[in-house]
N, C-alpha and C. Protein backbone atom coordinates (compact mmCIF):
# COMPACT_ATOMS: atom_id res chain seq x y z
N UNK A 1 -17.50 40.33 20.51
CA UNK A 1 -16.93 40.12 19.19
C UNK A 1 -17.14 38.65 18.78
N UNK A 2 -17.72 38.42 17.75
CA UNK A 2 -18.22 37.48 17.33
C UNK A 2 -16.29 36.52 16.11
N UNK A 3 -16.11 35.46 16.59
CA UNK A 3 -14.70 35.25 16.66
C UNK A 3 -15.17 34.48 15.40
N UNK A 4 -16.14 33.97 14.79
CA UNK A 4 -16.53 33.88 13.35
C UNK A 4 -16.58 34.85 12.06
N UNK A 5 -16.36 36.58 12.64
CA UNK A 5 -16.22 37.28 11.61
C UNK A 5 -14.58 37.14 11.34
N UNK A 6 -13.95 36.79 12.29
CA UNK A 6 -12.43 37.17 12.42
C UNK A 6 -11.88 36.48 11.06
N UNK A 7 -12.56 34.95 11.23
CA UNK A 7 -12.10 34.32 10.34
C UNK A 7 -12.41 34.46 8.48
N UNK A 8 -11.14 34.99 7.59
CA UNK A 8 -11.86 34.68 6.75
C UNK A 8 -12.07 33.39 5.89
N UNK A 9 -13.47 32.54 5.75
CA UNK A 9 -13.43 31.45 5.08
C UNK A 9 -12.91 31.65 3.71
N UNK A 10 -12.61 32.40 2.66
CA UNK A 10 -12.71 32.26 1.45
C UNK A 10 -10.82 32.02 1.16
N UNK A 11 -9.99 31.90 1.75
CA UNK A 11 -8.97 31.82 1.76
C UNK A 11 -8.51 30.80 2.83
N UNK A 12 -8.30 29.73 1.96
CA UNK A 12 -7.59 28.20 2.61
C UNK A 12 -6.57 28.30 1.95
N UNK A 13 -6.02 27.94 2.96
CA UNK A 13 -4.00 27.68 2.56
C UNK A 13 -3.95 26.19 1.82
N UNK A 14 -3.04 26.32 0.79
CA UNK A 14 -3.11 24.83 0.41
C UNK A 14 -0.87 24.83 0.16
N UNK A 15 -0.72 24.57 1.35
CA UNK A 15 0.42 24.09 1.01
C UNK A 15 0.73 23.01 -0.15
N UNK A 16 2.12 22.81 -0.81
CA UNK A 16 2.53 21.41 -1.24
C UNK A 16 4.08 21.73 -0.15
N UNK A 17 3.72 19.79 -0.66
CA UNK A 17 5.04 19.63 0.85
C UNK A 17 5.72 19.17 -0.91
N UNK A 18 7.66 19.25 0.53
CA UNK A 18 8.55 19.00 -0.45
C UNK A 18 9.48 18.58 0.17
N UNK A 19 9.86 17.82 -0.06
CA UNK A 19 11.09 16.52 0.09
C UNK A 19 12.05 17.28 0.35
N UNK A 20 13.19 17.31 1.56
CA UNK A 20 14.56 17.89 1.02
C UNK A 20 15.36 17.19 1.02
N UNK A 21 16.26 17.71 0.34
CA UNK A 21 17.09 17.42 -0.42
C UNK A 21 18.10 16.17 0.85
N UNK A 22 18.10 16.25 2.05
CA UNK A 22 18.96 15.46 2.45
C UNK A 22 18.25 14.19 2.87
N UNK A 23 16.58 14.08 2.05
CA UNK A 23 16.00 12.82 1.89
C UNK A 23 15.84 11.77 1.44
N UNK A 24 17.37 12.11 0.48
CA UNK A 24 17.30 11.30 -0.94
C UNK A 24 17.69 9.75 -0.15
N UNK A 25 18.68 9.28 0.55
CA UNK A 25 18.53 8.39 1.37
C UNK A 25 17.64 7.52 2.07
N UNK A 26 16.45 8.35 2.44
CA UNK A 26 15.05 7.72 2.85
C UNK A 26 14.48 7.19 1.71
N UNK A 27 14.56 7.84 0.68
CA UNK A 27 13.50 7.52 -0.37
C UNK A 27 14.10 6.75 -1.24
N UNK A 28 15.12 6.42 -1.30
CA UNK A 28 16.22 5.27 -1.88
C UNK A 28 15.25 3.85 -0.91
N UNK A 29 15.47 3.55 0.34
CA UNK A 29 15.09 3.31 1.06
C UNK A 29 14.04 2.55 1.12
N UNK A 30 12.64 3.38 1.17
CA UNK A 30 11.72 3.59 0.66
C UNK A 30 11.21 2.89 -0.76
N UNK A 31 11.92 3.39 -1.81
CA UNK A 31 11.81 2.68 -2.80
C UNK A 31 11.86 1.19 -2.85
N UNK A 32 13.33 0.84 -2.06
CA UNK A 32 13.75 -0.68 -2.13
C UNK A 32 12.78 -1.35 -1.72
N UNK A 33 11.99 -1.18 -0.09
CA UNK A 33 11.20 -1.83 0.37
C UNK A 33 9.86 -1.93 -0.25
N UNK A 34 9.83 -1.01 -1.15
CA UNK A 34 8.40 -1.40 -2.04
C UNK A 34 8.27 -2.39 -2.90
N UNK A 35 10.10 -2.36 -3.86
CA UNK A 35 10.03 -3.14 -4.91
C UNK A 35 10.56 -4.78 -3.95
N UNK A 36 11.20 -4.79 -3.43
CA UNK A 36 10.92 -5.92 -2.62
C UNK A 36 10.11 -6.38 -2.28
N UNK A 37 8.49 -5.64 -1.34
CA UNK A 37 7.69 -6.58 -1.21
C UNK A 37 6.70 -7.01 -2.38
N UNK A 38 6.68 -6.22 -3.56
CA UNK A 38 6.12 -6.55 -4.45
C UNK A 38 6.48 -7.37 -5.22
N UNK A 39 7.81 -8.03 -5.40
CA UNK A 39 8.64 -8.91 -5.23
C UNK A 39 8.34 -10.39 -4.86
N UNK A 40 7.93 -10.28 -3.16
CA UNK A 40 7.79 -11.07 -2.15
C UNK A 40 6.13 -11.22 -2.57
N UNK A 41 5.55 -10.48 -3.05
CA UNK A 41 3.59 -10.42 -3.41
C UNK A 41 3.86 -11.34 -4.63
N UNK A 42 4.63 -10.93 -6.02
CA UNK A 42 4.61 -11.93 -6.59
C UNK A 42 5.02 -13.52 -6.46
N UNK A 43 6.10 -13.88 -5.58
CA UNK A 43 6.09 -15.20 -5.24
C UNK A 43 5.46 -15.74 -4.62
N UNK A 44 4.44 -14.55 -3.45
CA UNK A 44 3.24 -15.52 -3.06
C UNK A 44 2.36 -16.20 -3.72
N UNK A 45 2.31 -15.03 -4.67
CA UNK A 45 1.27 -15.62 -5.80
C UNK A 45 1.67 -16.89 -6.53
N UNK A 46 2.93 -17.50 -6.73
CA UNK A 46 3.25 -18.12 -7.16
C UNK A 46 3.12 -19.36 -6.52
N UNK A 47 3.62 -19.17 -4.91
CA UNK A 47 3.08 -20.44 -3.79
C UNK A 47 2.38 -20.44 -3.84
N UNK A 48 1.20 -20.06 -3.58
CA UNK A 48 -0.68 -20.02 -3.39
C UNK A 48 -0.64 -20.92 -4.48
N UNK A 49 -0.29 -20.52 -5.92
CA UNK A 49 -0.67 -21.17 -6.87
C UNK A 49 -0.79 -22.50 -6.91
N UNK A 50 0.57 -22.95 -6.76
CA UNK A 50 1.19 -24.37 -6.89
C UNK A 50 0.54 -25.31 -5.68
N UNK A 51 0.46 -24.36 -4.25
CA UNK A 51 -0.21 -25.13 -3.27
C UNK A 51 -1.88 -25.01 -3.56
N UNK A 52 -2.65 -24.63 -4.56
CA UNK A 52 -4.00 -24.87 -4.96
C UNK A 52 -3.71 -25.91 -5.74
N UNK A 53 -3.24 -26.18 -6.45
CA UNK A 53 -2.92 -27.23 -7.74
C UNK A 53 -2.64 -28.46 -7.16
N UNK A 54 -1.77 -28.60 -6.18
CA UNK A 54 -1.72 -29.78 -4.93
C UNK A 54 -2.70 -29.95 -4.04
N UNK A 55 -3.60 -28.70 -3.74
CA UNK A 55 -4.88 -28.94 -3.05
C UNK A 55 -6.19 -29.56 -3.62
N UNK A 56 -5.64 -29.03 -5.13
CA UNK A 56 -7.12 -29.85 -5.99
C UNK A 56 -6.88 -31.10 -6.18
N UNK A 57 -5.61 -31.46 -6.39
CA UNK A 57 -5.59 -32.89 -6.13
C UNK A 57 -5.91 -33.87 -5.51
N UNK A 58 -6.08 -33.07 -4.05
CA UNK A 58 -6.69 -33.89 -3.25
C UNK A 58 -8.12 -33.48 -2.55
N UNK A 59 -8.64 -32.45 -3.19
CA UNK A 59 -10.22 -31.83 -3.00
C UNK A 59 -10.21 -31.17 -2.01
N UNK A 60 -9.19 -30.45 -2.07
CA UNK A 60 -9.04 -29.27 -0.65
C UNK A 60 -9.25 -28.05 -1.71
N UNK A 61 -9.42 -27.71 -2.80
CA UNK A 61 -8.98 -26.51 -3.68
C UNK A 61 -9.21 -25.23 -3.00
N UNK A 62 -10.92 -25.31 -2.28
CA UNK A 62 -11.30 -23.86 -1.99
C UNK A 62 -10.23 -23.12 -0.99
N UNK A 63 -9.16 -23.94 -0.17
CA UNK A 63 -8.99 -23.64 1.29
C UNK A 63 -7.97 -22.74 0.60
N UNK A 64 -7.38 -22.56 -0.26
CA UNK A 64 -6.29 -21.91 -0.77
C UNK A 64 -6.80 -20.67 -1.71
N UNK A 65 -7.78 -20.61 -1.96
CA UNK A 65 -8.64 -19.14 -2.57
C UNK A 65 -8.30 -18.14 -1.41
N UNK A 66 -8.51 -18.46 -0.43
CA UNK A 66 -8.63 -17.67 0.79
C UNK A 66 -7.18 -16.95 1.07
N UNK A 67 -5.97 -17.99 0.98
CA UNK A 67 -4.97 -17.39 0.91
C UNK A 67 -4.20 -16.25 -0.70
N UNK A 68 -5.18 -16.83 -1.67
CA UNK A 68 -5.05 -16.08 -2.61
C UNK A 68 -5.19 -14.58 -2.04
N UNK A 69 -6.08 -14.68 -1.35
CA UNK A 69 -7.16 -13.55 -1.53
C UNK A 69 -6.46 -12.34 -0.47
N UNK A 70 -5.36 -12.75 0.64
CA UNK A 70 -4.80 -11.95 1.69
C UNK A 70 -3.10 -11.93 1.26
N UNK A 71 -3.07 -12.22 0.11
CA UNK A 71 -1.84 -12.27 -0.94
C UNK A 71 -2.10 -11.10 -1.56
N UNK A 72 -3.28 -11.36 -2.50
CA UNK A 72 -3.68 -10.47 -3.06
C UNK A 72 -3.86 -8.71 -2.60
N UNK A 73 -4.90 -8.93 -1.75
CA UNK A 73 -4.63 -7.55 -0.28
C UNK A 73 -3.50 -6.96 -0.13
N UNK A 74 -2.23 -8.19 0.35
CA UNK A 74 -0.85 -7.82 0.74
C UNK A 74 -0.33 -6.59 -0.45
N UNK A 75 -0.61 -7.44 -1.83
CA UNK A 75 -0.02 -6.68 -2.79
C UNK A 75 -0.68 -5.17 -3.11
N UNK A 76 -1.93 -4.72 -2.78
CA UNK A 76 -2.98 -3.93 -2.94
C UNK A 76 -2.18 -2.33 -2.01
N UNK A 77 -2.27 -3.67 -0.92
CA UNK A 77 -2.24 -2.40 0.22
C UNK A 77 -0.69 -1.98 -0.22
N UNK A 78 0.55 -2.65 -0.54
CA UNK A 78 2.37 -2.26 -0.44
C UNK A 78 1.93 -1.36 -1.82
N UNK A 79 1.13 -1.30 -2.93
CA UNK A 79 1.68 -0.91 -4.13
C UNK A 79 0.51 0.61 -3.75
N UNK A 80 -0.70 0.99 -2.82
CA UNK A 80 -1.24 1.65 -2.72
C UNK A 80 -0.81 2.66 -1.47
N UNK A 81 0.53 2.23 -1.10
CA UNK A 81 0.79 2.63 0.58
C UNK A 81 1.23 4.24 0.28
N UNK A 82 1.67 4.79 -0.67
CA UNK A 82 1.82 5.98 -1.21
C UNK A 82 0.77 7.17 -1.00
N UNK A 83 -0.07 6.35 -1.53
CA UNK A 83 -1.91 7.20 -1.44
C UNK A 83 -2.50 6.85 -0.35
N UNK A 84 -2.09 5.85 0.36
CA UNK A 84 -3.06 5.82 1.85
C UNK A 84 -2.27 6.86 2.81
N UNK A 85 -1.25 7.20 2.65
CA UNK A 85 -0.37 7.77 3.50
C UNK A 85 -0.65 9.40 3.27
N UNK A 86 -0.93 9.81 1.68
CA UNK A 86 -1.02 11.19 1.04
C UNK A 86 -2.10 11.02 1.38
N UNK A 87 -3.28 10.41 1.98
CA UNK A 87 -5.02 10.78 2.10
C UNK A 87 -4.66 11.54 3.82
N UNK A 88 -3.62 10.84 4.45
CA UNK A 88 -3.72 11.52 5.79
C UNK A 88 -3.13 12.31 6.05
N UNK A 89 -1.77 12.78 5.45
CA UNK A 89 -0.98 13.64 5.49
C UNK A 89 -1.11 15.15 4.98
C-alpha cells in the first residue's frame, strides 16, 4: 500500500488561533512592553541625536550614524515583533 494514496493533498487544514479569554492579562502585558520600548526607541533617537551634534563638533560625526543605525533596528524589530512571531507560529 502505497501510504501516498492515503493522503489526501487537496485538503489542508487552515486553522485560526484564538486568544482566550483568560488572556486578557498577557496581552495587557504585552501591549505595555511594546509601547514602552517604543518609547525607550524614541529617546534613543533623541540621544544618538544630540550625541552626533556633539560629535560633529569635534569631527567624530560618522561614529554615531552607526549607533543611529542599531537604534533604528531596535525600533524595527519591537514594532515588527507581532509578524516575526505570526511568520513562525
Amino acid at each position: 500500500m502505497n501510504p501516498f494514496v492515503v493522503f489526501d493533498g487537496s485538503v489542508i487544514p487552515n486553522p485560526t488561533p484564538v486568544v482566550p479569554t483568560e488572556a486578557g492579562g498577557l496581552l495587557t502585558i504585552l501591549n505595555w512592553a511594546s509601547g514602552i520600548g517604543l518609547v525607550l526607541g524614541v529617546l534613543g533617537v533623541i540621544i544618538v541625536g544630540i550625541g552626533m551634534v556633539i560629535q560633529l563638533q569635534r569631527g567624530e560625526g560618522a561614529q554615531a550614524i552607526a549607533k543611529l543605525g542599531w537604534v533604528l533596528l531596535g525600533c524595527i524589530i519591537i514594532t515588527s515583533s507581532a509578524g516575526i512571531v505570526r511568520a513562525f507560529v
